[in-house]
Protein backbone atom coordinates (compact mmCIF):
# COMPACT_ATOMS: atom_id res chain seq x y z
CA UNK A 1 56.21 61.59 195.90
CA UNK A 2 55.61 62.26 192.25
CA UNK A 3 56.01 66.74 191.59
CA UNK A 4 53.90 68.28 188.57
CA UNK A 5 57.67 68.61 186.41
CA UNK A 6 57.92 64.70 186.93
CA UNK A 7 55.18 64.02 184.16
CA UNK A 8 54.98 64.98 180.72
CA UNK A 9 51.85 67.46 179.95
CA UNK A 10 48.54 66.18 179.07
CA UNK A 11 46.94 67.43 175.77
CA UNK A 12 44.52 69.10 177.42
CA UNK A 13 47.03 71.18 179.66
CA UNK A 14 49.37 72.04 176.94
CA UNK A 15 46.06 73.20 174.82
CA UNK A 16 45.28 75.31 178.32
CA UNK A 17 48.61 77.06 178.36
CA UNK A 18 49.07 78.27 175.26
CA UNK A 19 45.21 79.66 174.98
CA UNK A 20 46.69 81.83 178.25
CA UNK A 21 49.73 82.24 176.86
CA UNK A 22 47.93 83.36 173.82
CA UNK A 23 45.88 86.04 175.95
CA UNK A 24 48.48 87.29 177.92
CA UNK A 25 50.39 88.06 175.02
CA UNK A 26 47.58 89.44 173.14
CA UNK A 27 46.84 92.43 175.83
CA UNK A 28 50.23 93.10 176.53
CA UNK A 29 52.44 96.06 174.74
CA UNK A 30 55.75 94.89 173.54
CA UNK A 31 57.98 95.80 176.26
CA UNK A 32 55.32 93.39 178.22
CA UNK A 33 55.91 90.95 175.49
CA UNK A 34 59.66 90.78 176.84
CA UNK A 35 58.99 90.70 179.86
CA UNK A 36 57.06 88.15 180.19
CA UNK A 37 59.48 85.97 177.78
CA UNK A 38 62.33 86.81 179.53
CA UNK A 39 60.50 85.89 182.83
CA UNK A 40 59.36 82.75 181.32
CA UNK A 41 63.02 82.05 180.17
CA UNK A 42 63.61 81.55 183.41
CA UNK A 43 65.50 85.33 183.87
CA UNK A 44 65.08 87.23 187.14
CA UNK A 45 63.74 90.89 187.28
CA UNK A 46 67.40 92.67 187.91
CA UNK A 47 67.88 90.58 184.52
CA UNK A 48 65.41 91.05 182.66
CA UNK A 49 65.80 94.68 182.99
CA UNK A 50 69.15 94.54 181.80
CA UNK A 51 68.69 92.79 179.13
CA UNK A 52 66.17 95.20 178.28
CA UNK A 53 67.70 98.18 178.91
CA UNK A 54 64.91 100.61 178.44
CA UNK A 55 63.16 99.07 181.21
CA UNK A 56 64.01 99.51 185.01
CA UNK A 57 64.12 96.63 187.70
CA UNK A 58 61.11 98.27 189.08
CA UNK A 59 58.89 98.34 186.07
CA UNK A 60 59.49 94.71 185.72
CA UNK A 61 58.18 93.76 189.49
CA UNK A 62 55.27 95.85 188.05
CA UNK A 63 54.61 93.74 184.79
CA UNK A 64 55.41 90.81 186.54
CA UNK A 65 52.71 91.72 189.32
CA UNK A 66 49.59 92.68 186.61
CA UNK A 67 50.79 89.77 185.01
CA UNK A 68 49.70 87.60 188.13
CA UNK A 69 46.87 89.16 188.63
CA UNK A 70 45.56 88.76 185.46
CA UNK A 71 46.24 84.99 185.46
CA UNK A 72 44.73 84.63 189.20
CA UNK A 73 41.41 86.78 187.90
CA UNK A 74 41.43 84.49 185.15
CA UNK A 75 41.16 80.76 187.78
């Protein structure tokens, strides 16, 4: 079986995810800036906040969660 992280990216995809990337980030405050970094960093929500520190655990689910369904709204 070959998975999606077995290949390199195609043009076109990389072209795709930065022009999402590129929206997300331009609708997004700061703190939702870091957020979503931090998330795509590969940190978890508990660390994220921390890492933060002006920004609880619970206000990150939240990002996290508009952040989803903006990108779902968006497919």
């Amino acid at each position: 079986l070959m998975f999606a992280m077995d290949r390199q990216p195609l043009p076109d995809e990389i072209v795709m995810l930065v022009e999402t990337l590129d929206q997300l980030m331009a609708g997004a405050t700061d703190v939702e800036r870091e957020i979503i970094v931090a998330r795509l960093d590969g940190f978890g929500p508990r660390e994220i906040s921390e890492r933060i520190g002006s920004v609880s655990e619970r206000k990150v689910y939240r990002v996290l969660a508009q952040v989803r369904k903006r990108l779902e709204a968006d497919m």
